[in-house]
Each structure stands twice: as C-alpha cells, then as structure tokens.
N, C-alpha and C. Protein backbone atom coordinates (compact mmCIF):
# COMPACT_ATOMS: atom_id res chain seq x y z
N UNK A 1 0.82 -1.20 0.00
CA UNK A 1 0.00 0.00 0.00
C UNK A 1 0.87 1.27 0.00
N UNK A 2 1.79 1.12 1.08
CA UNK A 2 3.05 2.35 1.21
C UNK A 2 3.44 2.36 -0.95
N UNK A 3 3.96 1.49 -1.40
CA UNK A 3 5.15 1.46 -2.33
C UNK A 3 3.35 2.26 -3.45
N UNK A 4 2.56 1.77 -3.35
CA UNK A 4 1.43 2.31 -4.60
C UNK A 4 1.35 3.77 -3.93
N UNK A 5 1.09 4.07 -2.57
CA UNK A 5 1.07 5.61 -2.37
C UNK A 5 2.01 6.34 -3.28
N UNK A 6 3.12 6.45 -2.78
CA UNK A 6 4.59 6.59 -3.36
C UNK A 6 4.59 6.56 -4.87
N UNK A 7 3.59 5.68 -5.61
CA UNK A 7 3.87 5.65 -7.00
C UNK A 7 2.80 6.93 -7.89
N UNK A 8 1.74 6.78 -6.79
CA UNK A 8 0.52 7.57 -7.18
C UNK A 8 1.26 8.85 -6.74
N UNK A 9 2.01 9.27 -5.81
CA UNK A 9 2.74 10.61 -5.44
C UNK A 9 3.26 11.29 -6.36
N UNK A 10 4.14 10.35 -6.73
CA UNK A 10 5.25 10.16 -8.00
C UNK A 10 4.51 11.00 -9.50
N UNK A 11 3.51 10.06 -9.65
CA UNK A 11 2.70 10.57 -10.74
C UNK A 11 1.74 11.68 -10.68
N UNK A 12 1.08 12.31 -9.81
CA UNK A 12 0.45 13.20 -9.62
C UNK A 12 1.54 14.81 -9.54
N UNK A 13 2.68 14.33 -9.04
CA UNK A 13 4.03 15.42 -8.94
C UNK A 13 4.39 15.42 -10.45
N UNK A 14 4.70 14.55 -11.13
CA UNK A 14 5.43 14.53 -12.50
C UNK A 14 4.29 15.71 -13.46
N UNK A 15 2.86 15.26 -13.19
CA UNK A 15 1.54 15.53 -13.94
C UNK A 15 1.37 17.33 -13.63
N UNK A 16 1.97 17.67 -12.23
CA UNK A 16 2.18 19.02 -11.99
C UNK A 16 0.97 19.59 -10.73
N UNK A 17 0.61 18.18 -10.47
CA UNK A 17 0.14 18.24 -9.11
C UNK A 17 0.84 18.39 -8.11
N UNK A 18 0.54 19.37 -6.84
CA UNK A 18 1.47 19.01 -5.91
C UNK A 18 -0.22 18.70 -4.65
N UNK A 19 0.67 18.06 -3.32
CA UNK A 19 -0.11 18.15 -2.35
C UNK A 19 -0.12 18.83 -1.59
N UNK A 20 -1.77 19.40 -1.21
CA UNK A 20 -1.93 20.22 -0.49
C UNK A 20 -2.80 19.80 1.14
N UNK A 21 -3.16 18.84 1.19
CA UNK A 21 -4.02 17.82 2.61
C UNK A 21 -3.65 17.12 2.34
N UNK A 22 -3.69 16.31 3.56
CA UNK A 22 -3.01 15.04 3.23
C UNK A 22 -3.46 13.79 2.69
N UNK A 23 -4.77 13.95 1.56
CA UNK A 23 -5.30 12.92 0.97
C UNK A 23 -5.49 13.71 -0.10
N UNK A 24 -5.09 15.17 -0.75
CA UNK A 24 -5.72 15.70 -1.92
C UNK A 24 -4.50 16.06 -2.46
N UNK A 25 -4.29 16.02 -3.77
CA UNK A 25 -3.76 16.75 -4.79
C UNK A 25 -4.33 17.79 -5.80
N UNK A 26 -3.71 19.20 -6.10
CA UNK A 26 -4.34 19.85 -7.18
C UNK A 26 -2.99 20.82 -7.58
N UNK A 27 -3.40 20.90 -8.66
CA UNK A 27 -2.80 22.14 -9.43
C UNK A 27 -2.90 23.43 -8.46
N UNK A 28 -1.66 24.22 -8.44
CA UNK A 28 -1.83 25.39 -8.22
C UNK A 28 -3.03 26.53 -8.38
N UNK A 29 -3.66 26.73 -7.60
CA UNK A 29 -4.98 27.56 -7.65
C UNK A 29 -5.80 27.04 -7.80
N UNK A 30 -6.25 25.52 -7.96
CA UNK A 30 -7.31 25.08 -8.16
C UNK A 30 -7.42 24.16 -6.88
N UNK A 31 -7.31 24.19 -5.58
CA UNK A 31 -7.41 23.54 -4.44
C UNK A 31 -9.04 23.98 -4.10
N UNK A 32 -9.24 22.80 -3.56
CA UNK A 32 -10.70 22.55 -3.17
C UNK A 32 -11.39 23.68 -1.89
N UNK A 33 -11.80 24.59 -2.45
CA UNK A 33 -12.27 26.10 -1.46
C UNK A 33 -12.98 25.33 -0.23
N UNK A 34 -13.70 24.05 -0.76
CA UNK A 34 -14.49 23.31 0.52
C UNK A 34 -13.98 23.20 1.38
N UNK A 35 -13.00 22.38 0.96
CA UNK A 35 -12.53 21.74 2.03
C UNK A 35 -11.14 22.63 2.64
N UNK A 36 -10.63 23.22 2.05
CA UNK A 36 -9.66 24.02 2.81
C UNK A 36 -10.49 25.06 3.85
N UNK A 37 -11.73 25.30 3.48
CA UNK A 37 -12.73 26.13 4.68
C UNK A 37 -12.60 25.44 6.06
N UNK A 38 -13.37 24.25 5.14
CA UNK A 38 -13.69 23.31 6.47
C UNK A 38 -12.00 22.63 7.31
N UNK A 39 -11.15 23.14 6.51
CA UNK A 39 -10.23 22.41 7.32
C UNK A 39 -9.29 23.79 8.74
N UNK A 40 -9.76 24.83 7.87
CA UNK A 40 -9.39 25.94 8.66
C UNK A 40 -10.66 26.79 9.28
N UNK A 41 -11.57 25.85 9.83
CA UNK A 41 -12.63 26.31 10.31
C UNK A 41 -13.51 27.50 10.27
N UNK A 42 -13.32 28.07 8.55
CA UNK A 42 -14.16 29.08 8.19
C UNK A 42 -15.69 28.53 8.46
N UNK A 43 -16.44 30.06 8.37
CA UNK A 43 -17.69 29.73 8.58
C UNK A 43 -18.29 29.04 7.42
N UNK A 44 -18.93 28.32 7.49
CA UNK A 44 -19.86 27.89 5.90
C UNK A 44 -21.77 27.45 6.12
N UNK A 45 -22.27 27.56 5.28
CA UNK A 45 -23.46 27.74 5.53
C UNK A 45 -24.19 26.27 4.58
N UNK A 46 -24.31 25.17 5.09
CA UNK A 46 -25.11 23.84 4.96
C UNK A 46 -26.45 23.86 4.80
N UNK A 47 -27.08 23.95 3.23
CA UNK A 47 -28.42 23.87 3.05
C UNK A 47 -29.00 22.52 2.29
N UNK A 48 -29.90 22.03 3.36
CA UNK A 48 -30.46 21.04 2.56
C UNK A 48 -30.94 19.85 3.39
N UNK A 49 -31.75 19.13 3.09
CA UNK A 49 -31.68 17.70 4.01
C UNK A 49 -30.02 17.01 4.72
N UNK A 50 -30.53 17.32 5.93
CA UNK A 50 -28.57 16.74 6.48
C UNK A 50 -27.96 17.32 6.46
N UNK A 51 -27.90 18.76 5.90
CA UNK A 51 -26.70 19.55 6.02
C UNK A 51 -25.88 20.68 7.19
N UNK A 52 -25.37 20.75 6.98
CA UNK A 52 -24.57 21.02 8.28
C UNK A 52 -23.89 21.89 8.00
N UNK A 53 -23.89 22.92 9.18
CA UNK A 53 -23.43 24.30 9.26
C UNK A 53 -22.39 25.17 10.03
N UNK A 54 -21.67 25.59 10.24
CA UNK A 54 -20.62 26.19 11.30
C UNK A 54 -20.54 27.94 11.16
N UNK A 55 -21.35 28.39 12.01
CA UNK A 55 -21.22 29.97 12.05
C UNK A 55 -21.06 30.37 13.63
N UNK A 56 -20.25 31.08 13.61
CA UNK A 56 -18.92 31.95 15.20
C UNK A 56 -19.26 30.89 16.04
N UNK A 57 -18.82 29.43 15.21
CA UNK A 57 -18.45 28.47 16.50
C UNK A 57 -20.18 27.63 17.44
N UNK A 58 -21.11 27.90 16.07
CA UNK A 58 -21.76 27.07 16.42
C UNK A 58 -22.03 26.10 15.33
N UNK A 59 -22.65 24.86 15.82
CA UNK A 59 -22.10 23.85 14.24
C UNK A 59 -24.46 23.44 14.34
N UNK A 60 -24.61 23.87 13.54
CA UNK A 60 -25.70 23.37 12.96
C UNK A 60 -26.10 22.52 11.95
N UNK A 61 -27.38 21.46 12.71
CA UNK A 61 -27.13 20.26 11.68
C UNK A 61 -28.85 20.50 11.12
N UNK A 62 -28.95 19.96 9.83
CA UNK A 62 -30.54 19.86 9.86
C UNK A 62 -30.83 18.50 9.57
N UNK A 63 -32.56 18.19 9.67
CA UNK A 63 -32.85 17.03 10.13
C UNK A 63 -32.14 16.15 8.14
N UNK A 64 -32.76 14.82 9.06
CA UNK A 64 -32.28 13.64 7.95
C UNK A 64 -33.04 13.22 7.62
N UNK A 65 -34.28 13.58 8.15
CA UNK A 65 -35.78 13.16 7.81
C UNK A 65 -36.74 13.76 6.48
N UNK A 66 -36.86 13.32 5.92
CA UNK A 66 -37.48 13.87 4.69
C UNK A 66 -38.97 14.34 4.59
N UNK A 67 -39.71 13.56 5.83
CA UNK A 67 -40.90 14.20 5.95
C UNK A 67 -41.11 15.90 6.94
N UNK A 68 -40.00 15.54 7.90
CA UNK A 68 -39.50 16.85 8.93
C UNK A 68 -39.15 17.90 8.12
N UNK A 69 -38.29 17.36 7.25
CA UNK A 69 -37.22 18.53 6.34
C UNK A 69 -38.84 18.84 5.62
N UNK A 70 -39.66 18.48 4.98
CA UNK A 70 -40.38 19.04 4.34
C UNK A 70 -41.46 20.28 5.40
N UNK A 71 -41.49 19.54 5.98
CA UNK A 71 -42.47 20.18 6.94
C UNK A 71 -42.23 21.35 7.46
N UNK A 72 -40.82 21.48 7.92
CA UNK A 72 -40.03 22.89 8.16
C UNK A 72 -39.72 23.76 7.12
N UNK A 73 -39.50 22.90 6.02
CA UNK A 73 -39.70 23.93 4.64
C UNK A 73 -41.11 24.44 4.42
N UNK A 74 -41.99 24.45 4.89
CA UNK A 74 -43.63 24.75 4.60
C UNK A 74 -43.46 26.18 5.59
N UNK A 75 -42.70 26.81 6.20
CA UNK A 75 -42.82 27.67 7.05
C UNK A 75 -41.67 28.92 6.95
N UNK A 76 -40.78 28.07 6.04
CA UNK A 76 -39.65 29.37 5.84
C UNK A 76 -40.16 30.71 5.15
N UNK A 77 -41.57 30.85 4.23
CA UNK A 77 -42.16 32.07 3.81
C UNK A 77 -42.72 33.21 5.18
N UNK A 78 -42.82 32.05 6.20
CA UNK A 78 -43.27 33.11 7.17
C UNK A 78 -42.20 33.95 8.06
N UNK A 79 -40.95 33.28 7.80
CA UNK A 79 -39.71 34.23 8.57
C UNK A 79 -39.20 35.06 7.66
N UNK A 80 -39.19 35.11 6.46
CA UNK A 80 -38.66 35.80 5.40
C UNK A 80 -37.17 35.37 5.09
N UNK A 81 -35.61 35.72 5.00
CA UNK A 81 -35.13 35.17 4.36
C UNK A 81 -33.90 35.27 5.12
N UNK A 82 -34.24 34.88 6.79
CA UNK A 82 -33.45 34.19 7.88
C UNK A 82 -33.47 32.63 7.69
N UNK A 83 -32.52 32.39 7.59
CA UNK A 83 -32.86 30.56 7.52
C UNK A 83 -32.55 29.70 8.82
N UNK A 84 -31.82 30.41 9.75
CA UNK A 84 -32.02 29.91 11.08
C UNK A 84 -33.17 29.86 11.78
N UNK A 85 -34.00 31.18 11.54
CA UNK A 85 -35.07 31.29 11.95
C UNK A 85 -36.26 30.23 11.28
N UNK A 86 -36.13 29.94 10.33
CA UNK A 86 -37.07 29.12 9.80
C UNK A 86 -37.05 27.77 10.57
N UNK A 87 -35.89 27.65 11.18
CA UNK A 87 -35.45 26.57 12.07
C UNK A 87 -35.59 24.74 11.06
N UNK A 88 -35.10 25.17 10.23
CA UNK A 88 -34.63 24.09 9.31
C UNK A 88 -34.03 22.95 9.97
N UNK A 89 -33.03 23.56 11.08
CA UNK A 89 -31.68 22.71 11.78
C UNK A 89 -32.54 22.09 13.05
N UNK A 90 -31.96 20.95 13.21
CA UNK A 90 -32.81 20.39 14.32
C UNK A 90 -31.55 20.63 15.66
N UNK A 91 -30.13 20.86 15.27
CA UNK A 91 -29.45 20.96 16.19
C UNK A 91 -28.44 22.15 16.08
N UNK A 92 -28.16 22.85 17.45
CA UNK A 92 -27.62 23.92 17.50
C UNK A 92 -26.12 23.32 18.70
N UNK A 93 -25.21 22.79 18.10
CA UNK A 93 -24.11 22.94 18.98
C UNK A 93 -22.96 23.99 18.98
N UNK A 94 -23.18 24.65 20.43
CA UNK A 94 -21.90 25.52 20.61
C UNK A 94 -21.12 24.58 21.16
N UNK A 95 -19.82 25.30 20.62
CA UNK A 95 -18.35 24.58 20.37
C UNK A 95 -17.39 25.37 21.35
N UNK A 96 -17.20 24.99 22.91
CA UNK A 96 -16.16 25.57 23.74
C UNK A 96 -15.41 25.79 23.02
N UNK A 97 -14.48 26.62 23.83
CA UNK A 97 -12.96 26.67 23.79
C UNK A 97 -12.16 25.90 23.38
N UNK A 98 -12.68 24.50 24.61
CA UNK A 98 -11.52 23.30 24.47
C UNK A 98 -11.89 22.56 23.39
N UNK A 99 -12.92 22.82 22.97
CA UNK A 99 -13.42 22.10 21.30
C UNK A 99 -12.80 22.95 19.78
N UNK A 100 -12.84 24.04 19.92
CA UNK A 100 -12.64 25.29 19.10
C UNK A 100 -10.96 25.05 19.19
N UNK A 101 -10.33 24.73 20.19
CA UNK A 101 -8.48 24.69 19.99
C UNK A 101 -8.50 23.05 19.25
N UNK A 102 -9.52 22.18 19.83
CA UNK A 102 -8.66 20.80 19.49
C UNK A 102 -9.31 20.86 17.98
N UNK A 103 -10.63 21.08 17.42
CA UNK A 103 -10.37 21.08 16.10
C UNK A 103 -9.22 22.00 15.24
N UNK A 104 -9.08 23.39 16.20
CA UNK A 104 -7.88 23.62 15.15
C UNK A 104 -6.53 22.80 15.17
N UNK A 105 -6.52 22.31 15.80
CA UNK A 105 -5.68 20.94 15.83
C UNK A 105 -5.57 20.09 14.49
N UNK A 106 -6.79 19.30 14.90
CA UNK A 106 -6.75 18.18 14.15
C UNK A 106 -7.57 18.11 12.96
N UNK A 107 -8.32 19.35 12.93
CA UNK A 107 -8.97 19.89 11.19
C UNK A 107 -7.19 20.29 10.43
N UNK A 108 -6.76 21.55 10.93
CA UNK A 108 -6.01 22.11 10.48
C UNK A 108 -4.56 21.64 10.04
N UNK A 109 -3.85 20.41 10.89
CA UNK A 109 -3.00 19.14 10.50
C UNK A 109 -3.32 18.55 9.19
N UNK A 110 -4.46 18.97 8.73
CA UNK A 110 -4.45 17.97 7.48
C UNK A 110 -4.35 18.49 6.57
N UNK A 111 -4.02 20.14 6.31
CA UNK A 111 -2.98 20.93 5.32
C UNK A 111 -1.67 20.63 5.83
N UNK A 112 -1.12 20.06 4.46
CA UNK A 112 0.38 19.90 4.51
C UNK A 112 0.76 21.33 5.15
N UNK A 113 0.35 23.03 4.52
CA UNK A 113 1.13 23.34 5.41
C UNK A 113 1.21 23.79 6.55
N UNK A 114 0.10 23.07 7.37
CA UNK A 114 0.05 23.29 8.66
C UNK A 114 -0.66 23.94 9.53
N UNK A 115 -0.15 23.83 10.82
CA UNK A 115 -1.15 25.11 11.62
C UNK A 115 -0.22 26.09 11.57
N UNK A 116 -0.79 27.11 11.56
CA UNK A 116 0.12 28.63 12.58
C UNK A 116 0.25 28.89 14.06
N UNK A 117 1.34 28.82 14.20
CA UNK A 117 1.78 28.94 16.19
C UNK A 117 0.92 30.63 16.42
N UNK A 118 1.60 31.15 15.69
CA UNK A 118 0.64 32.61 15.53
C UNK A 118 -0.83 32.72 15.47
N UNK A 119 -1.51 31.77 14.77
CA UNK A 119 -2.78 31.91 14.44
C UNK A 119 -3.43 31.61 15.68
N UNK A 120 -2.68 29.99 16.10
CA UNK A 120 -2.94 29.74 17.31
C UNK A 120 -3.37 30.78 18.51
N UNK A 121 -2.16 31.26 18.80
CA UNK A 121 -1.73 32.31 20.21
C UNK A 121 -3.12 33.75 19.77
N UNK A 122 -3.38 34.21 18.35
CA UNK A 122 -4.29 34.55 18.50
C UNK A 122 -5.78 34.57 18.52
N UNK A 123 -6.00 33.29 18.02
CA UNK A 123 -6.92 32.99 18.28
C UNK A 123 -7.72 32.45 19.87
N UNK A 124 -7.01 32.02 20.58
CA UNK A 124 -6.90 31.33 22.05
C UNK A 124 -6.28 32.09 22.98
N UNK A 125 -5.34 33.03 22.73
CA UNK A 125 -4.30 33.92 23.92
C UNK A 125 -3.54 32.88 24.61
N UNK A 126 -3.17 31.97 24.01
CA UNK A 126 -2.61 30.63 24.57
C UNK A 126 -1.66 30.54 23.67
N UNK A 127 -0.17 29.82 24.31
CA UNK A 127 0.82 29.28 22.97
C UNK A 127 0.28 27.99 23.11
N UNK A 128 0.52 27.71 21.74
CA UNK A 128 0.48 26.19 21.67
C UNK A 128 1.08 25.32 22.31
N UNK A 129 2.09 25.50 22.62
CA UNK A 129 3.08 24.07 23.50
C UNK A 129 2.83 24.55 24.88
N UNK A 130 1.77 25.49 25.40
CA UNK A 130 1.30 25.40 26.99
C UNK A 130 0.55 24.34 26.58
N UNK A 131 -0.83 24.36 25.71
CA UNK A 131 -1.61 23.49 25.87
C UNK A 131 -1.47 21.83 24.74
N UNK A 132 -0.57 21.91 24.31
CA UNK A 132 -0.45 20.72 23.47
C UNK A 132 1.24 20.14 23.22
N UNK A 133 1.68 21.31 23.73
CA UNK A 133 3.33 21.14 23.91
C UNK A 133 3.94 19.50 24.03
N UNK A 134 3.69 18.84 24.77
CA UNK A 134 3.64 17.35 24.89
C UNK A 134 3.71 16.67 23.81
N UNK A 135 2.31 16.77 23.11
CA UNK A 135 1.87 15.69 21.77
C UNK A 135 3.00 16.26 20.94
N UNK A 136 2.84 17.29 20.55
CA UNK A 136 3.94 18.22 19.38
C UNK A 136 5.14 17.34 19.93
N UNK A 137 5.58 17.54 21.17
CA UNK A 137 6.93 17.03 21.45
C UNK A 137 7.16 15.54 20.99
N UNK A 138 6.20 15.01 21.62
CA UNK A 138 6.03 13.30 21.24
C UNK A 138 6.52 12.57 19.79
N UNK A 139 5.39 13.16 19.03
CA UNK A 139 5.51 13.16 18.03
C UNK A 139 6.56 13.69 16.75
N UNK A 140 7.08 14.81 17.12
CA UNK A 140 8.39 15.23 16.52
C UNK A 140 9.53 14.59 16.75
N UNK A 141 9.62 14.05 17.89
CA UNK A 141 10.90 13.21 18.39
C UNK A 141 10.92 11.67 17.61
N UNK A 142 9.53 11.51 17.26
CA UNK A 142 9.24 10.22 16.33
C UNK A 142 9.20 10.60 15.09
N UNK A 143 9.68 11.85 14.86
CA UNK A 143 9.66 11.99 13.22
C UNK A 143 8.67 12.16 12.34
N UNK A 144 7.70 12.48 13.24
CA UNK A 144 6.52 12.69 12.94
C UNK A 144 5.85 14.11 12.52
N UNK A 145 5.85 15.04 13.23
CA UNK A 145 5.63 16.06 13.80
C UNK A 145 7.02 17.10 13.56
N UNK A 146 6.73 18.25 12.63
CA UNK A 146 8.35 19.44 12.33
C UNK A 146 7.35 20.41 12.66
N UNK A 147 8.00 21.32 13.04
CA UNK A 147 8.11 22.99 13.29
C UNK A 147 8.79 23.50 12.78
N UNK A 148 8.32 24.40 11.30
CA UNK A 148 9.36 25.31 10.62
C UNK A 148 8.65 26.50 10.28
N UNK A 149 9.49 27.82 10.33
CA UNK A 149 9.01 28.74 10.17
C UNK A 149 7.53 29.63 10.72
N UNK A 150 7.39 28.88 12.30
CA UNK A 150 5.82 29.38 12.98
C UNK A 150 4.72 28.20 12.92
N UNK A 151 4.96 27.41 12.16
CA UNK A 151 4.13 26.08 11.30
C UNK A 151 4.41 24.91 11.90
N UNK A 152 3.86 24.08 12.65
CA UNK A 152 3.51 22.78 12.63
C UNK A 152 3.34 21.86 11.83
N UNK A 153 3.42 21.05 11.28
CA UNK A 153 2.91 20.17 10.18
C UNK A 153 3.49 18.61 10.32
N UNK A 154 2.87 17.86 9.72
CA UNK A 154 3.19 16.27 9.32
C UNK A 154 4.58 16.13 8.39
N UNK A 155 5.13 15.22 8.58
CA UNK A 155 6.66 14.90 7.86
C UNK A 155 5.55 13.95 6.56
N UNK A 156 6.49 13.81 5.91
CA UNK A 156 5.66 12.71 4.87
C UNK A 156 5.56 11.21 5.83
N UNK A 157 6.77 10.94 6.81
CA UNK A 157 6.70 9.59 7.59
C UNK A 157 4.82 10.04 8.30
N UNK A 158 4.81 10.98 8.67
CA UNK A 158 3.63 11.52 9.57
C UNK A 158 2.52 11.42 9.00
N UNK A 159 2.38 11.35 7.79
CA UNK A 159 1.47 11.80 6.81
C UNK A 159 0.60 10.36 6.99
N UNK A 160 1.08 9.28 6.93
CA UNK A 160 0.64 7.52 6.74
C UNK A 160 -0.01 7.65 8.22
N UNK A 161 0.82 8.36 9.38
CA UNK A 161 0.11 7.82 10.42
C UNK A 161 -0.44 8.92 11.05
N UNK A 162 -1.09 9.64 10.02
CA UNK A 162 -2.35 11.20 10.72
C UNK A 162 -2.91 10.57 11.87
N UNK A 163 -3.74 9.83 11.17
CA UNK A 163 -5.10 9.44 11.81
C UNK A 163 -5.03 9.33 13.35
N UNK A 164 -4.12 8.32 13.49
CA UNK A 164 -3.37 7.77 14.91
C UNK A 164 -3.61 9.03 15.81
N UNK A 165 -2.54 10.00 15.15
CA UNK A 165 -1.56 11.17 15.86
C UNK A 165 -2.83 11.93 16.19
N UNK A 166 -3.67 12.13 15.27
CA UNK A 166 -4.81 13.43 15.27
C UNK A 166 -5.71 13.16 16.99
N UNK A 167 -6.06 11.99 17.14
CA UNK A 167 -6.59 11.51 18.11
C UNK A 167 -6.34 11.63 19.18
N UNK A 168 -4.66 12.21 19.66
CA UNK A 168 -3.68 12.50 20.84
C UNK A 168 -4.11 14.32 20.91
N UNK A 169 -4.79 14.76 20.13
CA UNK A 169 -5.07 16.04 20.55
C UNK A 169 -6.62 16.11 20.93
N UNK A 170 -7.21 15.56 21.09
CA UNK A 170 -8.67 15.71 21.50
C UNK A 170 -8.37 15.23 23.48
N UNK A 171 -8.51 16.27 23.85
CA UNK A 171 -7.71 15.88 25.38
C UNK A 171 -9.45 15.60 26.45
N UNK A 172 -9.15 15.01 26.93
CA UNK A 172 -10.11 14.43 28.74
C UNK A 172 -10.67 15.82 29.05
C-alpha cells in the first residue's frame, strides 16, 4: 500500500500536481475552497436535508428526515429570508474553547502546510506548547511532527500515520 502511495505521489508530482491535505492533490490555484474552509474552520453555511453548518463556532445540523425537512420547509415564507429562523436545523451545537483549539488541531493538521503557532496564540491567547506542547513534542521526536518557520505540520513519515496522531489532541 506504502510502495502504490509513493507511486501515485510520483505521478500526480510529475503531472504538476502538488499536495496540499493530506489525501488531496491539485494544481496550483485550483485547491478545493471546501474543504480548505472546512479544514481551517471558516464559517460555511449547509443547506439542505442533512446539512450542516458552522457559524462563530456554532455547528448546525438539519434534520435527515425527509418528511420533517419538508415540513419545516412549509414555514420558511413566514420568517422571510433568515434561515435559522425558519429553524430548518434540528441541532444547535456551541463549540467551547476546548473544542474550538482541538479542532484547530486536528482539522487544520491535514494541510500539509500546517497550523500557525501565531494563528494559534491569537486565536486562544494561549501558545500552543502550553496546551499541546507534549503531543507536538512526542511526536516530533518520532519523526513525525516538524516545526518550521511558525508552522507545525506532518513529515511525509507523519502523513501515513495522521489518523493515529490526530486523536492525541482531542484531550479528557
């Protein structure tokens, strides 16, 4: 599986792809706006049966039900053209602190290039290695885990074993 990664790498680099997450490749300027949102926890707005939403850190889901979803659509003419208010979403989760740092964690790890120690400290008023200093350490000493230039990020060895690593930042 390693030696076909490596070959598919190979060929997507030659083709003039480079990588940008650690499961996507694209051409320069054409990287996926979705998912680089969702990986740097921009706001985005989820319409539709099931869809799901994240605005200043609250994550809204709407139902999966097709008779519900209809039924709440029968009422959005009477709020006018608030769509929260129409109450489409059957769930409203606010996202602490300690939820809001560990996804920028382990959303934001999955751009090759990383988190920002900066972005961090302002977003939280916290450095990063007060509150995660450990894992970072752990993991870098295994070759896993570099710090260059303000940036955190996965080694390519790191890259095979995200998944693992990502899981050491969601803390008790």
């Amino acid at each position: 599986l390693y030696d076909m990664e490596k070959a598919g790498q190979k060929a997507f680099m030659d083709a003039g792809y480079r990588q940008y997450e650690t499961s996507n490749y694209a051409k320069r300027g054409m990287e996926c706006r979705h998912n680089i949102g969702y990986w740097t926890r921009a706001d985005y707005l989820g319409l539709g049966i099931g869809a799901a939403s994240l605005i200043s850190n609250v994550r809204y889901t709407n139902t999966s039900d097709m008779d519900e979803y209809l039924s709440r659509c029968r009422h959005i003419h009477d709020v006018g053209d608030d769509i929260f208010k129409a109450n489409l979403h059957v769930a409203a989760d606010v996202i602490d602190k300690k939820g809001q740092m560990e996804e920028f964690m382990f959303l934001g790890l999955r751009m090759t290039k990383g988190i920002s120690v900066q972005e961090f400290r302002g977003r939280f008023g916290k450095e990063i290695e007060e509150i995660y200093g450990k894992v970072l350490k752990k993991y870098e000493a295994m070759g896993f885990l570099e710090e260059s230039g303000g940036f955190w990020r996965f080694t390519r060895k790191g890259i095979h074993v995200s998944n693992h690593i990502l899981s050491d930042f969601l803390q008790d």
